[in-house]
C-alpha atoms as a PDB file:
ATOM      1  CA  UNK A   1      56.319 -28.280-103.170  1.00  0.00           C
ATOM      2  CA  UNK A   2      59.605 -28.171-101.322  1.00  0.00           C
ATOM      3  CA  UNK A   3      62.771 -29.327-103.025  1.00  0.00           C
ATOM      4  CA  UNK A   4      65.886 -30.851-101.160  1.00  0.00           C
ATOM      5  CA  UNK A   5      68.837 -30.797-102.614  1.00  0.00           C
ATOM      6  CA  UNK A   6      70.582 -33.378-103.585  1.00  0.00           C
ATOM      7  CA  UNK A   7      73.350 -34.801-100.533  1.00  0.00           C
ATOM      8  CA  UNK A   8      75.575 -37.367-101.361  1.00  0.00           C
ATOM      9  CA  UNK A   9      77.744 -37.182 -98.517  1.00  0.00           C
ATOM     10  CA  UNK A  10      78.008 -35.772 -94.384  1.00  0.00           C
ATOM     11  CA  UNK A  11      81.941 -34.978 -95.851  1.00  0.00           C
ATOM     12  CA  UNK A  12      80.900 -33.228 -99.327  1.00  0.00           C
ATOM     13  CA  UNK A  13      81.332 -29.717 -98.867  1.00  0.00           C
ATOM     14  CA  UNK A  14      78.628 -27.498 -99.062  1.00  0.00           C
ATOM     15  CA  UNK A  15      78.389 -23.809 -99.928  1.00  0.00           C
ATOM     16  CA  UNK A  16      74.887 -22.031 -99.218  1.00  0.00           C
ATOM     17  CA  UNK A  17      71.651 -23.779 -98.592  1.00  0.00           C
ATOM     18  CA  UNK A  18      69.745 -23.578-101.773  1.00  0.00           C
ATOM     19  CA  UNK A  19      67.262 -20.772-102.302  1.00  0.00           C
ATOM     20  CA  UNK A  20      64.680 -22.501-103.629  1.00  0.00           C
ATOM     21  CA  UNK A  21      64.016 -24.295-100.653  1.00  0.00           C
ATOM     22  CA  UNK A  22      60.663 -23.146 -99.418  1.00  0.00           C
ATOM     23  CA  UNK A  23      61.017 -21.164 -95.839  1.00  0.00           C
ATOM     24  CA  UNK A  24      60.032 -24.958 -93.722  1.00  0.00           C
ATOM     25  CA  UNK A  25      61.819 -26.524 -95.923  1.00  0.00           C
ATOM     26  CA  UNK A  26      64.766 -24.547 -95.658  1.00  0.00           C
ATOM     27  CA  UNK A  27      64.851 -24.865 -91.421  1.00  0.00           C
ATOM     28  CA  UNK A  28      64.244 -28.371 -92.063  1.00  0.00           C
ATOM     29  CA  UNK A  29      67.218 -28.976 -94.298  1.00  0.00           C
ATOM     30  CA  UNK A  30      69.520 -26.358 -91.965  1.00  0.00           C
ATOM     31  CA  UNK A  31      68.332 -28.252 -88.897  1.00  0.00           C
ATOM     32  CA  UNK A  32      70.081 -32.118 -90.466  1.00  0.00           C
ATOM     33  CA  UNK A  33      73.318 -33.130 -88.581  1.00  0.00           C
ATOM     34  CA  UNK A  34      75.137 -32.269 -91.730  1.00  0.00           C
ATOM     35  CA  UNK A  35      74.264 -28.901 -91.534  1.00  0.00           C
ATOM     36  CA  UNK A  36      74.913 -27.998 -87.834  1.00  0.00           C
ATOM     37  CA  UNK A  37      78.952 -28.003 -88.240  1.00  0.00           C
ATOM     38  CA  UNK A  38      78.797 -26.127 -91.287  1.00  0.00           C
ATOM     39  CA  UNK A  39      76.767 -23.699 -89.603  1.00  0.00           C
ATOM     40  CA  UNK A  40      78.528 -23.226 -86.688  1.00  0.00           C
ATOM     41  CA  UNK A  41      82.401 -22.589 -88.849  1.00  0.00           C
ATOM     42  CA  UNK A  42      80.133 -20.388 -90.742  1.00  0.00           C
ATOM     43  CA  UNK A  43      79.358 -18.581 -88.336  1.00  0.00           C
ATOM     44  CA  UNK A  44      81.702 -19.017 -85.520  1.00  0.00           C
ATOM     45  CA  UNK A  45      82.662 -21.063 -82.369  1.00  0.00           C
ATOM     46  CA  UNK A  46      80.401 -19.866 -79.592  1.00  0.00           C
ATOM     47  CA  UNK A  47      82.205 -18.843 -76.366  1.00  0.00           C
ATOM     48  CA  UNK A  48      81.621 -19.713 -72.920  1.00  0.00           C
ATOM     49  CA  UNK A  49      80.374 -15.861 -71.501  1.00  0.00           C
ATOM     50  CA  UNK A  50      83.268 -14.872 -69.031  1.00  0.00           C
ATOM     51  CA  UNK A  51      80.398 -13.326 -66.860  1.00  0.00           C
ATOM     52  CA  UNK A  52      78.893 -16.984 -66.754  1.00  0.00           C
ATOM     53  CA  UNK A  53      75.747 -16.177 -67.917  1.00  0.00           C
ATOM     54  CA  UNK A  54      73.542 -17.894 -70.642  1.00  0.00           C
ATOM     55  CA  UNK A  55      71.150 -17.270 -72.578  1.00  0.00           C
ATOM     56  CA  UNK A  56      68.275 -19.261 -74.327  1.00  0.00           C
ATOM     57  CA  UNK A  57      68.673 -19.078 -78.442  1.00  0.00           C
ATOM     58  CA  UNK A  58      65.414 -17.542 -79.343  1.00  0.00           C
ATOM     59  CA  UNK A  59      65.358 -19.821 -82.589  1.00  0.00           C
ATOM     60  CA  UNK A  60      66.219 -23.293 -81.005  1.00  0.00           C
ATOM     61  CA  UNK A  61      66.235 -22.338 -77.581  1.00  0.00           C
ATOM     62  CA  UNK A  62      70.066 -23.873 -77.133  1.00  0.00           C
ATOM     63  CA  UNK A  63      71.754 -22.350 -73.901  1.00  0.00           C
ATOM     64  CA  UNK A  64      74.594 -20.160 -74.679  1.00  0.00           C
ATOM     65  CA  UNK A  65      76.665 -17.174 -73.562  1.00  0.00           C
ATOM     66  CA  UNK A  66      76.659 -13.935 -75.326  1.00  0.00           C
ATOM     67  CA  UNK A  67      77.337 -14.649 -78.483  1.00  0.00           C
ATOM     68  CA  UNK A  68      76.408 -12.637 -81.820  1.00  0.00           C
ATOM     69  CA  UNK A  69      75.289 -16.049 -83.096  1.00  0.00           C
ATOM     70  CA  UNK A  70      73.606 -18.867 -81.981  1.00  0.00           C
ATOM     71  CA  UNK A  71      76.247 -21.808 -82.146  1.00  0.00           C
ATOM     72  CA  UNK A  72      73.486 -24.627 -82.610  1.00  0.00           C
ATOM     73  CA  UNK A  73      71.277 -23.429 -85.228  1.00  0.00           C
ATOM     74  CA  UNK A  74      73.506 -20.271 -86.231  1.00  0.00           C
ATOM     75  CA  UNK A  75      70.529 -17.636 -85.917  1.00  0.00           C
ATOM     76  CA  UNK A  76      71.465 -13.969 -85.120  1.00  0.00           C
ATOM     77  CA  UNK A  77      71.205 -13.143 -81.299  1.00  0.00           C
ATOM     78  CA  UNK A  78      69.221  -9.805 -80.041  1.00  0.00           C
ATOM     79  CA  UNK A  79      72.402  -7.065 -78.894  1.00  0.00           C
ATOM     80  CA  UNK A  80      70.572  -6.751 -75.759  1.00  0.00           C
ATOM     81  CA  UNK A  81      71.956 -10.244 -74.242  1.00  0.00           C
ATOM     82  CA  UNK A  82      75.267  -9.130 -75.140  1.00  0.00           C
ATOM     83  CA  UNK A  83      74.735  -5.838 -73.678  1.00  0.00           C
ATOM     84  CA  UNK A  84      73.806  -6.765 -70.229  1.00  0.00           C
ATOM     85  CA  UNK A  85      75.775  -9.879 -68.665  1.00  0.00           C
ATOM     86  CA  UNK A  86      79.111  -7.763 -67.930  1.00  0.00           C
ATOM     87  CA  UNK A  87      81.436  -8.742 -70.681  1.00  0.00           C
ATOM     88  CA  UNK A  88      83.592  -6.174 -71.688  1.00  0.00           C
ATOM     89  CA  UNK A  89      84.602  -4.194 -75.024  1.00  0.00           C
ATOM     90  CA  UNK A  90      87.593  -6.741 -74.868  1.00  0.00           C
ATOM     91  CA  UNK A  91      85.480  -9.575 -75.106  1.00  0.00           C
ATOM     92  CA  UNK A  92      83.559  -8.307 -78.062  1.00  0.00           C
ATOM     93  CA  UNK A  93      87.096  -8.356 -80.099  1.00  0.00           C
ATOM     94  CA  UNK A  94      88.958 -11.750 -78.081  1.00  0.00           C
ATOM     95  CA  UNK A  95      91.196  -9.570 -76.577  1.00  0.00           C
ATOM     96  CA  UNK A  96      93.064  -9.232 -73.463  1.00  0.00           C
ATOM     97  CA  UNK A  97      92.094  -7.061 -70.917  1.00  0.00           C
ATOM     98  CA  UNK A  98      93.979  -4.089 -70.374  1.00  0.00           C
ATOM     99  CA  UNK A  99      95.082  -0.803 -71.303  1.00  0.00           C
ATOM    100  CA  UNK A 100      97.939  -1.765 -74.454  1.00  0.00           C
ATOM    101  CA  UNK A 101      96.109  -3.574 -76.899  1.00  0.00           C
ATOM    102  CA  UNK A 102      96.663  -4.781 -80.374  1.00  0.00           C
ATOM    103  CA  UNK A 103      94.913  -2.315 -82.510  1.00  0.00           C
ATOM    104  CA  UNK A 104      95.831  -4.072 -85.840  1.00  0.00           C
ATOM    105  CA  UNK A 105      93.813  -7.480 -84.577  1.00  0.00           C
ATOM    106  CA  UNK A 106      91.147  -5.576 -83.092  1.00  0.00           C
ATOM    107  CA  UNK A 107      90.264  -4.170 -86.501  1.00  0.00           C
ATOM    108  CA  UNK A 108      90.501  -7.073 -88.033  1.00  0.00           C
ATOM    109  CA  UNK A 109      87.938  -8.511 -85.514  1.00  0.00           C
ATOM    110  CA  UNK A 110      85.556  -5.942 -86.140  1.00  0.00           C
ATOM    111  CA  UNK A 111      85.776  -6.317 -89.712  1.00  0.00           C
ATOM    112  CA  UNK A 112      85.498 -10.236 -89.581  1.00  0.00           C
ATOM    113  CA  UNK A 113      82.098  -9.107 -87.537  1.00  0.00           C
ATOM    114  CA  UNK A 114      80.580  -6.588 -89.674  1.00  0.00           C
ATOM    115  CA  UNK A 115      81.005  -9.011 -92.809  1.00  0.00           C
ATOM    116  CA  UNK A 116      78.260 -10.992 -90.485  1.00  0.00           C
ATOM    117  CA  UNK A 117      76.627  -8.222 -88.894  1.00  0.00           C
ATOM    118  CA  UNK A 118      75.915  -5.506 -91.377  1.00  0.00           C
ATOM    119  CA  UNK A 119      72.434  -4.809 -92.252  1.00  0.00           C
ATOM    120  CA  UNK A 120      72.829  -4.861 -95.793  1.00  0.00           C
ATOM    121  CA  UNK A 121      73.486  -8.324 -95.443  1.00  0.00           C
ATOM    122  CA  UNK A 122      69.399  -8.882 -94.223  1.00  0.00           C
ATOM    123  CA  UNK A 123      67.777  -6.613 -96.535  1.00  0.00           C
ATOM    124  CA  UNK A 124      65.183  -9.627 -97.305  1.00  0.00           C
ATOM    125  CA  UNK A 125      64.504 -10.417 -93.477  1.00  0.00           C
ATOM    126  CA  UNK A 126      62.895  -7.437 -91.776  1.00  0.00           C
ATOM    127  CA  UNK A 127      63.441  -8.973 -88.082  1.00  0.00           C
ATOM    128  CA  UNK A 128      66.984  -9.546 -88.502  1.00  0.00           C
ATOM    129  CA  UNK A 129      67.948  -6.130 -90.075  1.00  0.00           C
ATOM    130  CA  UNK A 130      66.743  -4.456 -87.272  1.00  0.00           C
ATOM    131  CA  UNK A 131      68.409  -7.134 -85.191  1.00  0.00           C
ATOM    132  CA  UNK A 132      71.540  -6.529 -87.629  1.00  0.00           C
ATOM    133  CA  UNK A 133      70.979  -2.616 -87.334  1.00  0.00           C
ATOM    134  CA  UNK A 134      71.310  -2.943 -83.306  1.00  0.00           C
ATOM    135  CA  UNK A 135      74.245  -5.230 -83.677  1.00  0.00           C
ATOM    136  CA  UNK A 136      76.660  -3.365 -85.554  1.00  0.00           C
ATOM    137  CA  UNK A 137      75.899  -0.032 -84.017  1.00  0.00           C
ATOM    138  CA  UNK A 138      76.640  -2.128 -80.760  1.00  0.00           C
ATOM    139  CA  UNK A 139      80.321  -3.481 -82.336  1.00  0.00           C
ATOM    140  CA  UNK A 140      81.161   0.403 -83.608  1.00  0.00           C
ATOM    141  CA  UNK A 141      80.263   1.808 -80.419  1.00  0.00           C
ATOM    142  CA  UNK A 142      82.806  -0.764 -78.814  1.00  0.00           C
ATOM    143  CA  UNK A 143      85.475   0.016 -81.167  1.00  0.00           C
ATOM    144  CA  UNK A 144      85.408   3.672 -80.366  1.00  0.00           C
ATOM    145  CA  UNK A 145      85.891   2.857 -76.632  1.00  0.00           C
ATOM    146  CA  UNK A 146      88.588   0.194 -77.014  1.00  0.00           C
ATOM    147  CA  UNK A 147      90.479   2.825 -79.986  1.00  0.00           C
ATOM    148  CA  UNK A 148      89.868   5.533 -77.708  1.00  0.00           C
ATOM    149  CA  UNK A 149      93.377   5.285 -74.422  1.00  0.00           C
ATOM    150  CA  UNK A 150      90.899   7.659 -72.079  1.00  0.00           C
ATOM    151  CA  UNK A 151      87.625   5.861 -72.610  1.00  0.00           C
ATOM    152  CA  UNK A 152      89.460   2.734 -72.983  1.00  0.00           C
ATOM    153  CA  UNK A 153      91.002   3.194 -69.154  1.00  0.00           C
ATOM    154  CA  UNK A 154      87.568   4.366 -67.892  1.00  0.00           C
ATOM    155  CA  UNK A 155      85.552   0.853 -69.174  1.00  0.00           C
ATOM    156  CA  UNK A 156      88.862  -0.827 -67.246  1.00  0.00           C
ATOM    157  CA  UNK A 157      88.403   1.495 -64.530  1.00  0.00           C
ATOM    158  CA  UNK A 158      84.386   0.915 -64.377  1.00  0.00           C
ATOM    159  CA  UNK A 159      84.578  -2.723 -64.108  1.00  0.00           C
ATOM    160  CA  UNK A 160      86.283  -2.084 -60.219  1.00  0.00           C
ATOM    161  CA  UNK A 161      83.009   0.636 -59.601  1.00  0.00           C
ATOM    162  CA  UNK A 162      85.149   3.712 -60.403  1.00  0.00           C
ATOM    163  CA  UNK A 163      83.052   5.912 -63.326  1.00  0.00           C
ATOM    164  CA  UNK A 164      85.465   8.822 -63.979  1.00  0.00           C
ATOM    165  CA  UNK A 165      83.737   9.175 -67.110  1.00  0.00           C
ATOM    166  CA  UNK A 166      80.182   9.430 -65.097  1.00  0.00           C
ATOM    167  CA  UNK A 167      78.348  13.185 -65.479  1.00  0.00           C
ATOM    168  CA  UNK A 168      76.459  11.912 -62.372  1.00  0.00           C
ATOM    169  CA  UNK A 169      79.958  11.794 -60.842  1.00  0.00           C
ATOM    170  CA  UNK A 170      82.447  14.294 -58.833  1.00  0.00           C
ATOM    171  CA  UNK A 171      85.727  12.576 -59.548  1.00  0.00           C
ATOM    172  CA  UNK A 172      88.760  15.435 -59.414  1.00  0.00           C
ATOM    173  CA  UNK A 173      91.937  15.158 -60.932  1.00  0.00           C
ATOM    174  CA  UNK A 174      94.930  15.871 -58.803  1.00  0.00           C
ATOM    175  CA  UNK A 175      95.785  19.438 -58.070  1.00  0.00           C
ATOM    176  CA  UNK A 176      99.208  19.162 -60.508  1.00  0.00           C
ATOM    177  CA  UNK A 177      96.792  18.385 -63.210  1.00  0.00           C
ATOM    178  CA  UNK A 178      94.388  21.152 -62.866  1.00  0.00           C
ATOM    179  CA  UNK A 179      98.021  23.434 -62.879  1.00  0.00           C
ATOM    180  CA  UNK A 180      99.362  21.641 -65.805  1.00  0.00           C
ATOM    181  CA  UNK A 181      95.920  22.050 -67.471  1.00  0.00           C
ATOM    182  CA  UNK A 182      95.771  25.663 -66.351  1.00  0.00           C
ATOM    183  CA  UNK A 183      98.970  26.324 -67.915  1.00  0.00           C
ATOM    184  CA  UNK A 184      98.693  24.399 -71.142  1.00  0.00           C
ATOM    185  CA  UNK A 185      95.896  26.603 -71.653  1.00  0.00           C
ATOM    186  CA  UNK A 186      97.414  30.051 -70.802  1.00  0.00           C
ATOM    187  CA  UNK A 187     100.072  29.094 -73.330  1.00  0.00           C
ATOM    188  CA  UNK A 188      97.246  28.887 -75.655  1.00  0.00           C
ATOM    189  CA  UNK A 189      95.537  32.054 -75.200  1.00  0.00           C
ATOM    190  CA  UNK A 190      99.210  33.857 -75.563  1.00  0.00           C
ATOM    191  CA  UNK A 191     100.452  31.865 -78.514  1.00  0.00           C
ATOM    192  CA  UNK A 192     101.163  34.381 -81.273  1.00  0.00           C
ATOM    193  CA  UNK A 193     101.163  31.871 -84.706  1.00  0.00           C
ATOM    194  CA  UNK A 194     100.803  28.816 -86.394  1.00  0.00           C
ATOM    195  CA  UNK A 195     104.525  27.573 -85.288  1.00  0.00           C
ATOM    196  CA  UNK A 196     103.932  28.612 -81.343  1.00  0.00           C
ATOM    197  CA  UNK A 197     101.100  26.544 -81.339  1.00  0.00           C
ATOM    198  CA  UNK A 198     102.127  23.659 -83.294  1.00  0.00           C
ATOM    199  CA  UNK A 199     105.174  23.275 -80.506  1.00  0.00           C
ATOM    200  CA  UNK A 200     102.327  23.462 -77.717  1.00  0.00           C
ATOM    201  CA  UNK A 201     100.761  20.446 -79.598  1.00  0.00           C
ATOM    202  CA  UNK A 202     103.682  18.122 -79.655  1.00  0.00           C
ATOM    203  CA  UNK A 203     104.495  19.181 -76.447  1.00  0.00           C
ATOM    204  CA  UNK A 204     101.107  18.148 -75.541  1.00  0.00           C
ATOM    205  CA  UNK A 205     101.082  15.231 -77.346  1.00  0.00           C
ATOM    206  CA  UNK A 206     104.619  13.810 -76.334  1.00  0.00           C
ATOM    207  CA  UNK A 207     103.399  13.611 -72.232  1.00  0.00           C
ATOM    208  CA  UNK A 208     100.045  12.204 -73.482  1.00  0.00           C
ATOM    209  CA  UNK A 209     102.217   9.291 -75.048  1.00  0.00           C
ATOM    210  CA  UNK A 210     104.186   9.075 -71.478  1.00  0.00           C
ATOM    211  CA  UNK A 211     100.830   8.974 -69.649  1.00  0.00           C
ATOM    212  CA  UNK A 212      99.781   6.218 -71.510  1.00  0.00           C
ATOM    213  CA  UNK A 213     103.031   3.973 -71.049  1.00  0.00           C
ATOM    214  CA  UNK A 214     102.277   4.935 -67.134  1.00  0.00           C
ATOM    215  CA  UNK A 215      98.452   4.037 -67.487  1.00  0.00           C
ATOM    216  CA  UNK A 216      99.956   0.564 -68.794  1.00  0.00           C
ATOM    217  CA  UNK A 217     102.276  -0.237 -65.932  1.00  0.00           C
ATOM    218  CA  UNK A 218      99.643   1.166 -63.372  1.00  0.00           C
ATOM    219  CA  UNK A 219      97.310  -1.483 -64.623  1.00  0.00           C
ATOM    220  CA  UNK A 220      99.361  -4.279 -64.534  1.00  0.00           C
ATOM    221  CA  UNK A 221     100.349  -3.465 -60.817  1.00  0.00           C
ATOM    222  CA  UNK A 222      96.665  -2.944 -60.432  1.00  0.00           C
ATOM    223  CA  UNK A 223      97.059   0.209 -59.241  1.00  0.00           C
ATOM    224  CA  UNK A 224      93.421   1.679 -59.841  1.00  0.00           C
ATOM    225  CA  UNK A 225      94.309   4.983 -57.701  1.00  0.00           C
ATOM    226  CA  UNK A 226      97.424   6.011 -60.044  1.00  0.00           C
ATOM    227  CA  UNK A 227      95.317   4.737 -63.022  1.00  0.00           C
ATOM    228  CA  UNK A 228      92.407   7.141 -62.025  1.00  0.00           C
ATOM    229  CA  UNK A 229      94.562  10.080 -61.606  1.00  0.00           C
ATOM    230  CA  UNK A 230      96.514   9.132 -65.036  1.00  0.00           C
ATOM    231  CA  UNK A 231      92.966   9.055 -66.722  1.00  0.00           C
ATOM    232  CA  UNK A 232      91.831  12.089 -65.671  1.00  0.00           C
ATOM    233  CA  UNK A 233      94.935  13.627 -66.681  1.00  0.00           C
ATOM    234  CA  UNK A 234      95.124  11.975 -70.466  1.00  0.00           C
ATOM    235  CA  UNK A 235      91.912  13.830 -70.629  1.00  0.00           C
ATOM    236  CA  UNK A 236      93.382  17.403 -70.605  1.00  0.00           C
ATOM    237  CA  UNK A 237      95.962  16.430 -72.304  1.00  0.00           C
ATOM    238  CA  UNK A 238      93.865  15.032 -75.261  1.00  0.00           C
ATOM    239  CA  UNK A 239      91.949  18.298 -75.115  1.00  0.00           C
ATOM    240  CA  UNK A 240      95.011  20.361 -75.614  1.00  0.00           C
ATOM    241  CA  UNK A 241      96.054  18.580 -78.578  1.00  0.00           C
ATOM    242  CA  UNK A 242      92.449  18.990 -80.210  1.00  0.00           C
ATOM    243  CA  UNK A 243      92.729  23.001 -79.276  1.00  0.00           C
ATOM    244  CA  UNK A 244      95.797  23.635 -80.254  1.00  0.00           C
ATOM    245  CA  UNK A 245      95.223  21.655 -83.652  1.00  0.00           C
ATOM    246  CA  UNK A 246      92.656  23.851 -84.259  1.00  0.00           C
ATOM    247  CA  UNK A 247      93.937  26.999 -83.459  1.00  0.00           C
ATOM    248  CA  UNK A 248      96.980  26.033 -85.698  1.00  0.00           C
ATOM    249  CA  UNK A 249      94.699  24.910 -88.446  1.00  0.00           C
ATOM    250  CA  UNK A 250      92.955  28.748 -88.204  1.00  0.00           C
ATOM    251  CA  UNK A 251      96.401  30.396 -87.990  1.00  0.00           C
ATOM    252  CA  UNK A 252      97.097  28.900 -90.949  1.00  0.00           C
ATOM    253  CA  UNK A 253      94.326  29.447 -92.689  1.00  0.00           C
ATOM    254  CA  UNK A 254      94.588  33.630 -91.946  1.00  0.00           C
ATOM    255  CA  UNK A 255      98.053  33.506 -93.630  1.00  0.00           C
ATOM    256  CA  UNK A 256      96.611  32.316 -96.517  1.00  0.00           C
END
């Protein structure tokens, strides 16, 4: 026998539906007028997709862009839709395009979506924690490329055609990159201790942080040449630091 709870008023705010509500019941009750606002704060405002694609909610079948949640009935949407109309990590996180970001909001954005998202959250529903599963793997693969200045550039860079990041691809950094690289890692090979190579990180490290201011104003002239060639370049550079952190965390291990 289903039970409704009790609703005095469209006004009265509600907290969750109650759980004793038998599973028709229950979509019955969520699908009232009353509950369709709550619902949608719950759960978010849905967004217009900036691709201008939309998608059919596979619950109520409202059109919608790609949106993690339906924003007429609320139901979790497959990752897939998201995946494959063209929006970009920066849409995923409301952010602007571009290479300087705001890393602080962009956490907080991903946090605010995993409370939603995580699977633990759908242990009882079997169809929406592997929908869940595929969701927030989908938002922590995002956040590595918008946290990450190289892979970052390349999505920008991909979104004009250019795939620097491609295997499939034969994009070559400038020749006074492949020097600079060939040199960073000469001074590598002949660094003697933990001090020598700690200087050939924050040397390292120093024009990686001046690349990146570059890669900033590149983009905003839309140069996508210079921003290629800046890319590519970040990318030794980021290398360098990794080796020579390592080789400094060795040295200092042997002095132990």
């Amino acid at each position: 026998r289903a039970f409704y709870p009790i609703v005095s008023s469209p006004n009265r705010k509600l907290g969750r539906p109650n759980m004793r509500l038998c599973r028709p019941a229950q979509r019955a009750f969520i699908a009232r007028p009353v509950w369709r606002p709550l619902l949608r704060r719950h759960q978010g405002d849905a967004k217009a997709c900036p691709s201008g694609h939309s998608f059919p909610c596979d619950t109520c079948g409202h059109k919608q862009g790609c949106n993690f949640f339906c924003g007429e009935c609320g139901a979790m949407q497959p990752v897939f839709k998201r995946g494959s109309c063209g929006c970009t990590v920066f849409d995923t996180f409301d952010l602007n395009t571009g290479i300087k970001i705001d890393e602080k909001e962009a956490k907080k954005r991903y946090r605010e979506l995993q409370a939603k998202l995580h699977p633990d959250r759908h242990m009882l529903r079997p169809e929406l924690h592997q929908m869940a599963q595929q969701n927030s793997a989908f938002v922590n693969e995002q956040l590595e490329v918008l946290l990450d200045p190289v892979a970052r550039a390349a999505h920008l860079l991909s979104l004009h055609g250019i795939n620097i990041l491609d295997e499939s691809t034969t994009e070559q950094p400038p020749m006074e990159v492949l020097l600079e690289a060939m040199e960073f890692r000469e001074k590598l090979e002949e660094a003697s201790g933990a001090a020598e190579l700690h200087g050939i990180r924050e040397d390292a490290s120093e024009r990686a942080t001046t690349v990146v201011a570059d890669m900033e104003e590149a983009w905003t002239q839309q140069d996508l040449e210079l921003l290629k060639n800046l890319c590519l370049r970040l990318r030794y550079l980021v290398r360098v630091v990794e080796q020579a952190d390592e080789a400094e965390s060795a040295a200092e291990r042997m002095q132990l």
